[in-house]
N, C-alpha and C. Protein backbone atom coordinates (compact mmCIF):
# COMPACT_ATOMS: atom_id res chain seq x y z
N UNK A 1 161.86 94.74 154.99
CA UNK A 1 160.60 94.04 154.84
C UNK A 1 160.13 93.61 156.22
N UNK A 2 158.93 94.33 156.81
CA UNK A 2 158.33 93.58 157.65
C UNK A 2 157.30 92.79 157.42
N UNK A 3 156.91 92.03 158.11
CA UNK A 3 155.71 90.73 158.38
C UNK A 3 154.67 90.78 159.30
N UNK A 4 153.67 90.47 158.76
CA UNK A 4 152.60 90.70 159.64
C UNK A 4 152.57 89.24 160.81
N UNK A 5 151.04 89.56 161.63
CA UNK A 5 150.75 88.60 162.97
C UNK A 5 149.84 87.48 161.67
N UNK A 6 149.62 88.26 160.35
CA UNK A 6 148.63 87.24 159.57
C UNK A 6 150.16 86.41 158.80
N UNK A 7 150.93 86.89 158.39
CA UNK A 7 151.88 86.34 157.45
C UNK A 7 153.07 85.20 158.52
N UNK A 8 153.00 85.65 159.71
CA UNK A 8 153.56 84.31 160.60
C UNK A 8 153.02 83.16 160.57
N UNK A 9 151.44 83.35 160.95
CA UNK A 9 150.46 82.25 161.44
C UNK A 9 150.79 81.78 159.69
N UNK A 10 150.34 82.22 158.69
CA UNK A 10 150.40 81.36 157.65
C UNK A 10 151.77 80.52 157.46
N UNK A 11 153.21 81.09 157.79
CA UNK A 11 154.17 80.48 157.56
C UNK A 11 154.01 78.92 158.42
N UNK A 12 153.88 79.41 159.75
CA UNK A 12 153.65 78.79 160.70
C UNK A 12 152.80 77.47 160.45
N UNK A 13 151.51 77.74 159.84
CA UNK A 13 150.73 76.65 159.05
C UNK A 13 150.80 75.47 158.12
N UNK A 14 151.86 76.28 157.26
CA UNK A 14 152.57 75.93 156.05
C UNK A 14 153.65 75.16 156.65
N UNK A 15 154.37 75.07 157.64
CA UNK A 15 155.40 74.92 158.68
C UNK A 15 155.10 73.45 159.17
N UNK A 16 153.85 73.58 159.48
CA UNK A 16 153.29 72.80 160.41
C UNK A 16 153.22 72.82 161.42
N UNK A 17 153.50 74.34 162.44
CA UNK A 17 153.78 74.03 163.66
C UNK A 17 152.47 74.60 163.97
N UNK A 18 152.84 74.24 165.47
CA UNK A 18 151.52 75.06 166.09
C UNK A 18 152.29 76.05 167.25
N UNK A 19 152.05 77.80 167.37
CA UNK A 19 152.37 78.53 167.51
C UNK A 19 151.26 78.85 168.87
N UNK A 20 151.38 78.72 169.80
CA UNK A 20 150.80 79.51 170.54
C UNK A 20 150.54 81.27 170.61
N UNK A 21 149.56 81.71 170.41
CA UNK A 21 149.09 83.18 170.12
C UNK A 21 149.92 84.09 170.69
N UNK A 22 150.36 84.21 172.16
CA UNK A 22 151.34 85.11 172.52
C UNK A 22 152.79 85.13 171.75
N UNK A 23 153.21 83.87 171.31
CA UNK A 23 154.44 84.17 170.88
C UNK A 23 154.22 84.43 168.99
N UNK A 24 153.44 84.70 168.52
CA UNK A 24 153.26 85.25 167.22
C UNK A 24 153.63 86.69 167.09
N UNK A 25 153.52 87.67 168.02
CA UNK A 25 154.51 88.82 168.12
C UNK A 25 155.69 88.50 168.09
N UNK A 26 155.99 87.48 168.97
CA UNK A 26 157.31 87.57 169.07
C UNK A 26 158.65 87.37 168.18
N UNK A 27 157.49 86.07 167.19
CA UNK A 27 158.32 85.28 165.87
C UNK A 27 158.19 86.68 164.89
N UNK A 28 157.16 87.43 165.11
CA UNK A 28 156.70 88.64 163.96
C UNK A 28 158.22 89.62 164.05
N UNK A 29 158.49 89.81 165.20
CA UNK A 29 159.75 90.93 165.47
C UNK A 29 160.76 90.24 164.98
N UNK A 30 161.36 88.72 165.48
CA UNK A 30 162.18 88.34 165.21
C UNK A 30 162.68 88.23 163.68
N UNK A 31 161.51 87.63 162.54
CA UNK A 31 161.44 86.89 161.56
C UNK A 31 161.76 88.39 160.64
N UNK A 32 161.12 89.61 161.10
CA UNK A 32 161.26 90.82 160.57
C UNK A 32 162.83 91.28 160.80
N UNK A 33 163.46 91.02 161.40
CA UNK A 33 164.20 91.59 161.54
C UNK A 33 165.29 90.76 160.90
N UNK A 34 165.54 89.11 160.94
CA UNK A 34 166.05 88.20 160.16
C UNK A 34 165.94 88.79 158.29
N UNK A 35 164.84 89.02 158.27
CA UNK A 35 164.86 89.58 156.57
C UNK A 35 164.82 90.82 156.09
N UNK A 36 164.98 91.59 157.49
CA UNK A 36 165.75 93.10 157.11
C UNK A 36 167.46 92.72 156.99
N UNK A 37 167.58 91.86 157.52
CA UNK A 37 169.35 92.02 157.37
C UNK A 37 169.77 91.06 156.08
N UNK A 38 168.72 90.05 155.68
CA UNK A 38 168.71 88.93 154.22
C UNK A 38 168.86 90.71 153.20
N UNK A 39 167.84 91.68 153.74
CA UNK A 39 167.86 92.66 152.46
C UNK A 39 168.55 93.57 152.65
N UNK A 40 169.47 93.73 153.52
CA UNK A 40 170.99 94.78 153.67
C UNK A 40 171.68 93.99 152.83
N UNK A 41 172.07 92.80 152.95
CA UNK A 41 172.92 91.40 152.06
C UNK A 41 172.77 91.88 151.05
N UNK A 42 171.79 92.01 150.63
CA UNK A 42 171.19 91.81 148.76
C UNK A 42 171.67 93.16 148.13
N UNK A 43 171.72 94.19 148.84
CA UNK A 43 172.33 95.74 148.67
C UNK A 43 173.37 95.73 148.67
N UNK A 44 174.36 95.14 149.46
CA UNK A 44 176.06 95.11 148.89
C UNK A 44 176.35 94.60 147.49
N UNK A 45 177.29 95.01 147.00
CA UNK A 45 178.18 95.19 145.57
C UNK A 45 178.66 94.17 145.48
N UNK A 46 178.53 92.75 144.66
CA UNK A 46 179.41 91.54 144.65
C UNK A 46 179.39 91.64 143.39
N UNK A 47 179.58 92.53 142.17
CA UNK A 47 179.74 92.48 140.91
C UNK A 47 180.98 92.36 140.71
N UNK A 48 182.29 92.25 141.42
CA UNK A 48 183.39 92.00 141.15
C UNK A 48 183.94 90.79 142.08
N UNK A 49 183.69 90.39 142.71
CA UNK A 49 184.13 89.02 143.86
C UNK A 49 183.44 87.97 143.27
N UNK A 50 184.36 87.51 142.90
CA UNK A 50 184.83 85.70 141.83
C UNK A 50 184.32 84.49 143.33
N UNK A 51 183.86 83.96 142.43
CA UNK A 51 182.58 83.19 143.60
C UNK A 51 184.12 81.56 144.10
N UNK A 52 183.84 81.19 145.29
CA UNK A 52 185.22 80.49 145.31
C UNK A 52 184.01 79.34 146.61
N UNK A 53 184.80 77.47 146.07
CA UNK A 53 184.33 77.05 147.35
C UNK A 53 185.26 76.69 148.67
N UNK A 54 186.42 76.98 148.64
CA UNK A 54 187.23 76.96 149.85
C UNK A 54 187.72 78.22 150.29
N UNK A 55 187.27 78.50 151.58
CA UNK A 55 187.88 80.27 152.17
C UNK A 55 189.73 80.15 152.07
N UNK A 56 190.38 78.89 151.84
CA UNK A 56 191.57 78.93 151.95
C UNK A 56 191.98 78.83 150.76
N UNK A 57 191.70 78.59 149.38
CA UNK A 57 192.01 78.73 147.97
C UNK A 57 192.53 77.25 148.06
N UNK A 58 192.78 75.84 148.99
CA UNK A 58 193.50 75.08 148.84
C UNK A 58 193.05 74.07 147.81
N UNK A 59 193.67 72.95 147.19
CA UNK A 59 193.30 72.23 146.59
C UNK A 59 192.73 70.78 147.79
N UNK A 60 192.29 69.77 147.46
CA UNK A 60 191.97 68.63 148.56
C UNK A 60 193.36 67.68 147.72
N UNK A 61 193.97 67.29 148.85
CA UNK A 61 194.98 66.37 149.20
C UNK A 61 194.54 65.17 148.56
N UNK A 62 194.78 64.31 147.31
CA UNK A 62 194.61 63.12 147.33
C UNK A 62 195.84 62.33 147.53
N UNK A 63 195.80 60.70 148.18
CA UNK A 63 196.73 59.71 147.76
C UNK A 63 196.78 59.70 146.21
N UNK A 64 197.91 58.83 145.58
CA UNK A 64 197.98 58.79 144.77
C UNK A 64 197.60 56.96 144.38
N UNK A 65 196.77 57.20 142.68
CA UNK A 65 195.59 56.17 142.69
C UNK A 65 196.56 55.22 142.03
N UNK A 66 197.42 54.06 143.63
CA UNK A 66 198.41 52.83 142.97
C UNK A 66 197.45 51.85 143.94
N UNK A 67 197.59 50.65 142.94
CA UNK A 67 197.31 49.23 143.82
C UNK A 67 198.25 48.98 144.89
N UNK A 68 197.51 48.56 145.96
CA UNK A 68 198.30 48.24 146.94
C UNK A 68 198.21 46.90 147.47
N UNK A 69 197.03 46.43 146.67
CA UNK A 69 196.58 44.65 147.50
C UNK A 69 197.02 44.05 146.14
N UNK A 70 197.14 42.61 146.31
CA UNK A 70 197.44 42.05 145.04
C UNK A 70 195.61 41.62 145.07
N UNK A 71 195.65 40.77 143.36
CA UNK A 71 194.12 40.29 143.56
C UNK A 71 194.30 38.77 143.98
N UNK A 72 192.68 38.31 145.13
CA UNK A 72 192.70 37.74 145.71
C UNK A 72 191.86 36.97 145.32
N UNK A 73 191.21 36.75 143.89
CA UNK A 73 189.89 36.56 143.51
C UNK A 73 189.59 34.67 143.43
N UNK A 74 190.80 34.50 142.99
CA UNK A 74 190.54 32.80 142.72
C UNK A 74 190.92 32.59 143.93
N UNK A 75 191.63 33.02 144.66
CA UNK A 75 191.61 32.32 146.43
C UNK A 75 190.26 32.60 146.85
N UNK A 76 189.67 33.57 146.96
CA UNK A 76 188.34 33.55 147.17
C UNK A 76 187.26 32.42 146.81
N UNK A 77 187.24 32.58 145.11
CA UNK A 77 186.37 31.90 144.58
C UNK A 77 186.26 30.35 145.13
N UNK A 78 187.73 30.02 145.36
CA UNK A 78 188.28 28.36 145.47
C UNK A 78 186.73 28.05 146.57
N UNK A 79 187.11 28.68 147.80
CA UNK A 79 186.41 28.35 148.95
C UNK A 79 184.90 28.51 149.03
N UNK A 80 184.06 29.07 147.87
CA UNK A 80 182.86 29.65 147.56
C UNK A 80 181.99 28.15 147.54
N UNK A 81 181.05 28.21 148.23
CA UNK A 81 180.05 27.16 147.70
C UNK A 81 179.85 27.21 145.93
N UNK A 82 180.08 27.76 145.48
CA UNK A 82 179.35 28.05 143.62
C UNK A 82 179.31 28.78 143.33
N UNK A 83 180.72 28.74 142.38
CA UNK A 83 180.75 30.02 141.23
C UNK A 83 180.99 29.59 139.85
N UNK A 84 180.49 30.37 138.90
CA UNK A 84 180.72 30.28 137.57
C UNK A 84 181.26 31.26 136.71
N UNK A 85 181.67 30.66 135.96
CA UNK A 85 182.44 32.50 134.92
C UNK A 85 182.66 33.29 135.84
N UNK A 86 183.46 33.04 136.84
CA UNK A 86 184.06 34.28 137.89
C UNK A 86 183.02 34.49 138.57
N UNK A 87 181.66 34.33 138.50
CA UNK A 87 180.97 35.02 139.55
C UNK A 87 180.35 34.34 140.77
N UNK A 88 179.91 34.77 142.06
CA UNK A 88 179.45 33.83 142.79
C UNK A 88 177.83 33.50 142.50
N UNK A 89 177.83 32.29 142.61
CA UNK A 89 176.17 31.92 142.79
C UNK A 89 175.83 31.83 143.71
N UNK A 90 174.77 32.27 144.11
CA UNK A 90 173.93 32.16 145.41
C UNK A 90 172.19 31.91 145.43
N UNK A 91 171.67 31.22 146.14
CA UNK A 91 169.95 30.60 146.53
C UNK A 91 169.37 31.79 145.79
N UNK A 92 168.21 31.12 145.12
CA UNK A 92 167.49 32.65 145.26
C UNK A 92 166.05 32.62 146.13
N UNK A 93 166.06 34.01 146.33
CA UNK A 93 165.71 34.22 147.94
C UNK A 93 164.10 34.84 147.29
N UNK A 94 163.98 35.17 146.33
CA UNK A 94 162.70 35.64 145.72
C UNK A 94 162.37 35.37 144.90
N UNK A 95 160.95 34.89 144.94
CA UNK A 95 160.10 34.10 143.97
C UNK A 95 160.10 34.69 142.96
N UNK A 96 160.15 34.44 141.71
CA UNK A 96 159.44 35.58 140.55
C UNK A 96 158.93 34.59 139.79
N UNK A 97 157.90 35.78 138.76
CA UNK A 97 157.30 35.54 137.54
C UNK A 97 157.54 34.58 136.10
N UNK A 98 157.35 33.40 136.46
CA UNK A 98 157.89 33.06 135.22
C UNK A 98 157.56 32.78 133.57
């Protein structure tokens, strides 16, 4: 598939860039030749190659999911300006609708 000097400037537009006129040949050769090789790709045989997302087949390493802190929550809370039913209270900082 080649591309025209009209089908750059439109990408280009669409792009948003602004292309100075001499180099619109140049993006034309390049961009042509970028989607001659997208359409060699598309012509190879992948009807048998099982689609995979690691090139190494590995699994990802996790730790294993143990507590390691004890809970700290009523030492916390103790020192809190104001909490209730476990939770902290705090100012409120935005007016609303009442």
């Amino acid at each position: 598939m080649s591309l025209t000097a009209g089908d750059v400037k439109k990408i280009a537009h669409l792009a948003r860039l602004n292309l100075l006129e001499n180099d619109v040949t140049l993006y034309t050769q390049q961009l042509s030749t970028i989607l001659n090789f997208v359409e060699q790709m598309n012509q190879a045989d992948t009807a048998e190659i099982e689609p995979f997302f690691n090139p190494l087949d590995l699994g990802q390493r996790l730790r294993p999911d143990v507590v390691t802190e004890q809970n700290q929550r009523d030492a916390f809370q103790a020192i809190a300006p104001q909490v209730e039913a476990g939770l902290y209270l705090v100012p409120q900082v935005i007016e609303g609708e009442e």
